[in-house]
Protein backbone atom coordinates (compact mmCIF):
# COMPACT_ATOMS: atom_id res chain seq x y z
CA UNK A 1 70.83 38.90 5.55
CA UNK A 2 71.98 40.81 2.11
CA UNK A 3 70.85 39.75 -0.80
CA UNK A 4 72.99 38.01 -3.04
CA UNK A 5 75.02 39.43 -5.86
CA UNK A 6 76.23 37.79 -9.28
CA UNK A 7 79.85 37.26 -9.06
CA UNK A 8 80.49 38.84 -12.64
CA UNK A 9 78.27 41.47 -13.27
CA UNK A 10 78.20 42.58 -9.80
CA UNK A 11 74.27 42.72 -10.21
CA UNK A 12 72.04 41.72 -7.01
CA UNK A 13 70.15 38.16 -7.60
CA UNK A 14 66.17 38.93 -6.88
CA UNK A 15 63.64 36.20 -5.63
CA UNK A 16 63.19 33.24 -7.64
CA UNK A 17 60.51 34.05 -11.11
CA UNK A 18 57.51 32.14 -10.61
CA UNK A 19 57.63 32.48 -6.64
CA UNK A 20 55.44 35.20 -6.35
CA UNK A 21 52.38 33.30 -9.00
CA UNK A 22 52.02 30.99 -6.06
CA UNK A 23 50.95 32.86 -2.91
CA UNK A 24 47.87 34.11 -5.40
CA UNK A 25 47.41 30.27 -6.15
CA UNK A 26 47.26 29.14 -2.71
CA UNK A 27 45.20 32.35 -1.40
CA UNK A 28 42.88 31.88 -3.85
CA UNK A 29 42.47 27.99 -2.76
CA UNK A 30 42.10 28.69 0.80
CA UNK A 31 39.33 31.36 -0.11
CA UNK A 32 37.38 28.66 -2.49
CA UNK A 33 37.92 26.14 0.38
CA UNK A 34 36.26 28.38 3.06
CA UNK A 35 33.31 29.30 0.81
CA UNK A 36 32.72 25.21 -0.62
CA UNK A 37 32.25 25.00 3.11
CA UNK A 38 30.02 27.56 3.91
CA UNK A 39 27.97 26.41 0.90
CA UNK A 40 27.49 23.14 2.15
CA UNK A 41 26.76 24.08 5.85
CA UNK A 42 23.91 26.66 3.99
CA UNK A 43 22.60 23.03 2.24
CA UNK A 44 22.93 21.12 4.96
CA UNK A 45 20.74 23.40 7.57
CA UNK A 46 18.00 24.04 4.42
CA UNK A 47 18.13 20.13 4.22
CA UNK A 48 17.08 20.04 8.16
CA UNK A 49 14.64 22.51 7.89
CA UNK A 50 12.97 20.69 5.45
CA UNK A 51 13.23 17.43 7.04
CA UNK A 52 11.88 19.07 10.53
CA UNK A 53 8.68 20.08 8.11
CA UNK A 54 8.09 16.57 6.98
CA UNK A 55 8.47 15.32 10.25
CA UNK A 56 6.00 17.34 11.69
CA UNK A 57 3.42 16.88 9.23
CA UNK A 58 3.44 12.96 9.77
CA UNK A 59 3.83 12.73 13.45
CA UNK A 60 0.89 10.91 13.73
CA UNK A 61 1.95 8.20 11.47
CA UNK A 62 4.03 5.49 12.36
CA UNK A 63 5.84 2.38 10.70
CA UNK A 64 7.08 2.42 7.31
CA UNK A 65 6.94 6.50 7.81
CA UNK A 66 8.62 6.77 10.83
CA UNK A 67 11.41 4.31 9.36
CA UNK A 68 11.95 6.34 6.19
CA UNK A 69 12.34 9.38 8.89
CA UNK A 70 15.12 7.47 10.51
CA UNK A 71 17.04 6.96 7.78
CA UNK A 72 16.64 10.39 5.68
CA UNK A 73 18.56 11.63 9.37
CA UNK A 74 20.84 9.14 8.98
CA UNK A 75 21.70 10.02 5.44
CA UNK A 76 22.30 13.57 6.13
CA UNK A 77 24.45 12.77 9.67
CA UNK A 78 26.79 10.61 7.28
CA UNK A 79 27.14 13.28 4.60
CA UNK A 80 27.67 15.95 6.77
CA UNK A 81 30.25 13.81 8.95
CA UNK A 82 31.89 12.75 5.23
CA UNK A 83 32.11 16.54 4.00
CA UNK A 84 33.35 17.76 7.86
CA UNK A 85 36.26 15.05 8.00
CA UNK A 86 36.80 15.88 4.38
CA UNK A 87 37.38 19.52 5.08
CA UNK A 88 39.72 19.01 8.12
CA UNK A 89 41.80 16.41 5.93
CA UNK A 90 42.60 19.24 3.26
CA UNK A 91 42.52 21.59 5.39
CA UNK A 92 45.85 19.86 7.20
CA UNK A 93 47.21 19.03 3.84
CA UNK A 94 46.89 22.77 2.64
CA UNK A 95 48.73 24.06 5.98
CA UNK A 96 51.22 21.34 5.62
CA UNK A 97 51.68 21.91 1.81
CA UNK A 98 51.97 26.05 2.61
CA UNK A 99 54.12 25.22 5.22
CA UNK A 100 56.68 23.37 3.05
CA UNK A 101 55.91 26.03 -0.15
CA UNK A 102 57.05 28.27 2.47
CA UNK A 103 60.40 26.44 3.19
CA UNK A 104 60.91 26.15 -0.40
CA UNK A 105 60.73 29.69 -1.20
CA UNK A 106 63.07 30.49 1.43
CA UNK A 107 65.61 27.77 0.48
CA UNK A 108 65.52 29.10 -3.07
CA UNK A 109 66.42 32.83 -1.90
CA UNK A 110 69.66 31.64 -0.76
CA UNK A 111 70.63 29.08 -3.22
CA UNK A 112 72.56 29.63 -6.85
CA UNK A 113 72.73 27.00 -9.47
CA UNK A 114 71.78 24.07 -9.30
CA UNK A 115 70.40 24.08 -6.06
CA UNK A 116 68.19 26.89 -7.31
CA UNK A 117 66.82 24.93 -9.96
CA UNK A 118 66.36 22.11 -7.48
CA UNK A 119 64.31 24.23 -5.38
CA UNK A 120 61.98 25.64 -7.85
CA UNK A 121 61.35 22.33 -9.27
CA UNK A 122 60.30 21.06 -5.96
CA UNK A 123 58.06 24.58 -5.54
CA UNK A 124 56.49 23.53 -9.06
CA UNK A 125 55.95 19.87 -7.88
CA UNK A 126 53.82 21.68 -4.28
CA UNK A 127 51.88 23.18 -6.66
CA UNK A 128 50.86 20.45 -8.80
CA UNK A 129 50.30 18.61 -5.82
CA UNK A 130 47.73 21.47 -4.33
CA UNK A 131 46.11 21.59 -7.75
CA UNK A 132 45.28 17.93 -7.77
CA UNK A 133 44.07 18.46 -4.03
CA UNK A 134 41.57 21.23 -4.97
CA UNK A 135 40.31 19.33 -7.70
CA UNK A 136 39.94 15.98 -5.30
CA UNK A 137 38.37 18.51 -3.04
CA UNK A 138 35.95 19.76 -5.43
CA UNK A 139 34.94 16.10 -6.62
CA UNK A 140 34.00 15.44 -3.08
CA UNK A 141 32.14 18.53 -2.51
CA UNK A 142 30.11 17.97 -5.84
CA UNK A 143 29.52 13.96 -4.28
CA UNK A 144 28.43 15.69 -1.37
CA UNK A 145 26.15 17.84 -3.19
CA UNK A 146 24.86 15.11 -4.91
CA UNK A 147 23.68 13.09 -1.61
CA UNK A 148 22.41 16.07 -0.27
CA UNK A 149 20.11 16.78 -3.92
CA UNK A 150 18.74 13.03 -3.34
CA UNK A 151 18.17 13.19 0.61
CA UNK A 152 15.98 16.43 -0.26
CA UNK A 153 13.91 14.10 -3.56
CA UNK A 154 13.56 11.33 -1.10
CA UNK A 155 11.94 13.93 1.36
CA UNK A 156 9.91 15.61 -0.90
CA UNK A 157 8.55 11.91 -1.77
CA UNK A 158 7.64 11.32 1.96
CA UNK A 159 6.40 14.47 2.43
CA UNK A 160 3.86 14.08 -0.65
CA UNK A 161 3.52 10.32 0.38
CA UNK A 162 2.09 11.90 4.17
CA UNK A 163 -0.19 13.99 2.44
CA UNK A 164 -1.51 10.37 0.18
CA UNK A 165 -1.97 8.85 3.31
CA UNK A 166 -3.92 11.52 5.15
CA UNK A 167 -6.40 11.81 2.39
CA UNK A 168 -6.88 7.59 2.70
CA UNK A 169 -7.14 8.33 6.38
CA UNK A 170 -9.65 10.63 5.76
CA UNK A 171 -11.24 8.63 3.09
CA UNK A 172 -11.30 5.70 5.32
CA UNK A 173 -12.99 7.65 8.37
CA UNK A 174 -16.27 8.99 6.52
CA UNK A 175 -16.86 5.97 4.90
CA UNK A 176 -16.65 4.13 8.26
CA UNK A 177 -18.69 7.07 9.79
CA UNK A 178 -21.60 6.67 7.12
CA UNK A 179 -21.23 2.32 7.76
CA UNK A 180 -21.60 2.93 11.82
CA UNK A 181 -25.02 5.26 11.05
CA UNK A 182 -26.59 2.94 8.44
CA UNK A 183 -25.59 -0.24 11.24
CA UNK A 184 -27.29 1.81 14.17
CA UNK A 185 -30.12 2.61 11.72
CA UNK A 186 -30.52 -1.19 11.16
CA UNK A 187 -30.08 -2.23 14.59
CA UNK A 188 -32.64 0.38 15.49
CA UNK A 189 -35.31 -1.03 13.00
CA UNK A 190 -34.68 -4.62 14.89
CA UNK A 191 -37.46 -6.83 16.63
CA UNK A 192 -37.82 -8.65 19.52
CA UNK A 193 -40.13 -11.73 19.91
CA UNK A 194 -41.07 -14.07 22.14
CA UNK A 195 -40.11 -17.70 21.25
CA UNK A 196 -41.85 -21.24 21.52
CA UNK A 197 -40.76 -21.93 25.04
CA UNK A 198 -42.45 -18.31 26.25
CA UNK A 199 -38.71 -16.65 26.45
CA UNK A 200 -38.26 -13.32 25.39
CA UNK A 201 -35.90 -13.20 22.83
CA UNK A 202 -33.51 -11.15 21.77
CA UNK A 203 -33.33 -9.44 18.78
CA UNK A 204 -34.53 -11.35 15.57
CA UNK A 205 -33.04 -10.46 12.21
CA UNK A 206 -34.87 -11.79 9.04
CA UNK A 207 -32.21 -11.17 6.43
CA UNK A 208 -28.57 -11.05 6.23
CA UNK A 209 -27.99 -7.25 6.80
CA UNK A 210 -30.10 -7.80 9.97
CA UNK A 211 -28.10 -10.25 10.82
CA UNK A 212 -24.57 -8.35 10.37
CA UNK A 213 -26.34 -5.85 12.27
CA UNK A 214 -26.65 -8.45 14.98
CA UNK A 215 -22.82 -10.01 14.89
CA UNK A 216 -21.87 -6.55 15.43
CA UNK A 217 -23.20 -5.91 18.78
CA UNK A 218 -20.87 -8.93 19.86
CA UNK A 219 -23.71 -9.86 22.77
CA UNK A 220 -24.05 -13.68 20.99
CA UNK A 221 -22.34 -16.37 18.92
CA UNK A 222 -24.45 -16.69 15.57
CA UNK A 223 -23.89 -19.46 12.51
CA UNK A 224 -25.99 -19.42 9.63
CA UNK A 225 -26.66 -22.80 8.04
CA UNK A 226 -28.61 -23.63 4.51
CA UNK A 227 -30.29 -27.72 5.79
CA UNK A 228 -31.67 -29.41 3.20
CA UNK A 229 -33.91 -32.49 3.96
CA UNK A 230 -31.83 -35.68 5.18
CA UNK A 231 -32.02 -38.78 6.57
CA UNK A 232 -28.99 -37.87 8.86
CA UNK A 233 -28.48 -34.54 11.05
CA UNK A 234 -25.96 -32.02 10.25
CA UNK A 235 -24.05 -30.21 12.73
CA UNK A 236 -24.84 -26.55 12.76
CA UNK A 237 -22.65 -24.47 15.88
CA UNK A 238 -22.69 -27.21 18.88
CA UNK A 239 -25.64 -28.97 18.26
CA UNK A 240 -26.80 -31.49 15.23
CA UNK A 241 -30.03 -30.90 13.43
CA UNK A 242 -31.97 -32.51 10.95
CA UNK A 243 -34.39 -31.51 8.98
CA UNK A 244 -37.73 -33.29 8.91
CA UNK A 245 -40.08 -31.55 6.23
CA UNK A 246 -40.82 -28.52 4.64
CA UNK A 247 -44.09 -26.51 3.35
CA UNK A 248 -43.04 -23.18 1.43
CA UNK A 249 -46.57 -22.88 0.74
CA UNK A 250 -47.87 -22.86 4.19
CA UNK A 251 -44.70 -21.46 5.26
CA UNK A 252 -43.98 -24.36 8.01
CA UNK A 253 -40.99 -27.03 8.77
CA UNK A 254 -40.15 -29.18 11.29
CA UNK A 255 -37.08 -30.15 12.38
CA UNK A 256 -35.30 -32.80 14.87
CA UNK A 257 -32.45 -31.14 17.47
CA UNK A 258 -29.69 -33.56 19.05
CA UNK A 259 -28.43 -31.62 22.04
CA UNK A 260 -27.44 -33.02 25.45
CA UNK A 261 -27.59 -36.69 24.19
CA UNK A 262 -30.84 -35.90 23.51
CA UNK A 263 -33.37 -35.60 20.32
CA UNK A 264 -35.97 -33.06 20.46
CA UNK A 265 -38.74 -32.65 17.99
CA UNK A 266 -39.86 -28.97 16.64
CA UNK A 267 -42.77 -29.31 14.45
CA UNK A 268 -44.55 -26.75 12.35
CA UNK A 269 -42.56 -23.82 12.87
CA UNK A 270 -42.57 -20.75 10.74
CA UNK A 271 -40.49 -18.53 9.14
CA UNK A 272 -38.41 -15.76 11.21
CA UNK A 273 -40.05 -17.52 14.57
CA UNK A 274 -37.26 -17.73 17.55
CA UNK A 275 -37.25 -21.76 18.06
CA UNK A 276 -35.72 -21.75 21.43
CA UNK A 277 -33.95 -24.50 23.11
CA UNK A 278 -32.61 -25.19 26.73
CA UNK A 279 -29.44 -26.86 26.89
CA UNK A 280 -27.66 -27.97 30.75
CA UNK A 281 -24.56 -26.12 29.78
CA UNK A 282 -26.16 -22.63 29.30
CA UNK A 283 -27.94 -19.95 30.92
CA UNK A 284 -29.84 -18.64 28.54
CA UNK A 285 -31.74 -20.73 25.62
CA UNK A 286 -30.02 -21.49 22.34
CA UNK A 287 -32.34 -19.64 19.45
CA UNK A 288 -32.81 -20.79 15.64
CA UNK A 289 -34.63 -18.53 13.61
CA UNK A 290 -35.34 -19.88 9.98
CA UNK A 291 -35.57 -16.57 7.47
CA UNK A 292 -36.58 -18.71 4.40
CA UNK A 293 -38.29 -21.94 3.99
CA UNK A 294 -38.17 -23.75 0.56
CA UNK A 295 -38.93 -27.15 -1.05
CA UNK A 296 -37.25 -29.50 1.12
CA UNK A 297 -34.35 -26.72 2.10
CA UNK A 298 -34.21 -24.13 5.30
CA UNK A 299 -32.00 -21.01 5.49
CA UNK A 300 -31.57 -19.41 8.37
CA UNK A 301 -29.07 -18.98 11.81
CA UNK A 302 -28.18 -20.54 14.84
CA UNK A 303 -28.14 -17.87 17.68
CA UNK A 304 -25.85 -19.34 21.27
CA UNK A 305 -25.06 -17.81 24.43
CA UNK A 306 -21.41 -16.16 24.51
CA UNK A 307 -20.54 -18.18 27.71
CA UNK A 308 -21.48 -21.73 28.00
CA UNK A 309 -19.92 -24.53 30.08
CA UNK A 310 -18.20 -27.70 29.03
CA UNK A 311 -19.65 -30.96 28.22
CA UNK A 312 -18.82 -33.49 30.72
């Protein structure tokens, strides 16, 4: 098609001014577009690789870690999902806007007058339109950005967080390393002895580290009791005891047991001596060893078979 000519002067009637400022607009959009993109793709993978670190380091821990994991993946899925729809959206808008800048262009080319300025005014209006699109565009990509800045804090936090907890772990291992030796010391430095009945006992402990010593083998039931003197017994474990006197001088007591509907008297007994008793619903004998005798007060434990059998 010829270009047109001004009726008058004869004088052929160019493209429309202004027409050609707009392809280096929208060029130069598309190019800032494609490289916002490529920015955040570059963010996004360092933001993986980061979070792939961390996750290695606390593989062995579980819980609240493991949680905080979860959702740091979750965050980043969401903002890359947000900035990926977010690029297609514009990205259709641009092509539609270009499209139509296109069609505007070409309608002004073969238009005079009025139509003319109709034309370029709608050509203005598609580019005040793309404007306010890149800037929209660029206030997402800097939200993006933002996420991504406080997904990578929040690891960092974890990641020094893992390295707190491994030093408590570690912490927490020697000092139950160095309990376990001094307990096997104690438990080495234990006696035996045989009780009042002529049973062997088992292992006597005369003071209470002894006698965690002895709890932590698990192989009895023990209860410690403090009895002062009384006219009435006292329950101690599954038997009821009373105390009958008390010689810190000669280091003697004697006491009263209630067991099996039945009172038995132990008299003159001494300190850290296994006072054994035979009861119908155990196997082995029931042991009380007294560690300290005092003015009309005993201290000591009760030490029961793990398995007995129920009273009748």
């Amino acid at each position: 098609m010829s270009e047109a000519s001004d009726p008058v002067t004869n004088t052929p009637v160019g493209p429309p001014a202004g027409s050609g400022v707009l392809v280096p607009v929208l060029a130069g959009a598309m190019l800032a577009l494609m490289a916002a993109s490529l920015y955040l793709f570059y963010q996004l993978n360092q933001v993986r690789h980061d979070l792939d670190q961390v996750r290695t380091e606390s593989g062995r821990l579980s819980g609240e870690l493991a949680h905080t994991r979860s959702q740091l993946l979750a965050e980043i899925a969401r903002a890359y999902e947000a900035s990926t729809a977010s690029t297609q959206t514009s990205k259709s808008d641009v092509d539609l806007l270009k499209s139509e800048l296109q069609a505007a262009r070409k309608q002004s080319r073969t238009l005079v007058g009025e139509a003319q300025l109709d034309a370029n005014k709608r050509a203005e209006d598609l580019a005040a339109r793309l404007e306010r699109l890149q800037q929209e565009q660029a206030q997402k990509l800097t939200a993006v950005n933002d996420a991504v800045s406080q997904v990578r804090t929040d690891a960092d936090a974890t990641k020094t967080r893992v390295g707190e907890v491994s030093s408590e772990v570690g912490t927490v291992k020697t000092e139950l390393t160095a309990t376990r030796s001094e307990l096997q010391k104690t438990i080495s430095e234990l006696k035996s002895a045989t009780g009042d009945l002529g049973v062997q006992s088992g292992l006597i402990a005369t003071n209470a580290k002894e006698l965690a010593a002895l709890k932590s083998l698990n192989e009895r039931n023990y209860t410690e009791f403090s009895l002062p003197k009384d006219k009435n017994p006292r329950k101690v474990g599954d038997i009821q005891i009373r105390l009958t006197a008390a010689d810190p001088k000669k280091n003697r007591y004697s006491i009263e047991v209630t067991a099996d509907d039945q009172k038995v008297q132990k008299k003159d007994k001494t300190s850290n001596e296994p006072v054994q008793f035979i009861l119908s619903r155990a196997a082995q004998p029931y042991e009380l060893v007294v560690n300290e005798i005092k003015k009309d007060e005993i201290t000591g434990y009760l030490s029961a078979p793990k398995v007995v059998s129920p009273r009748k």
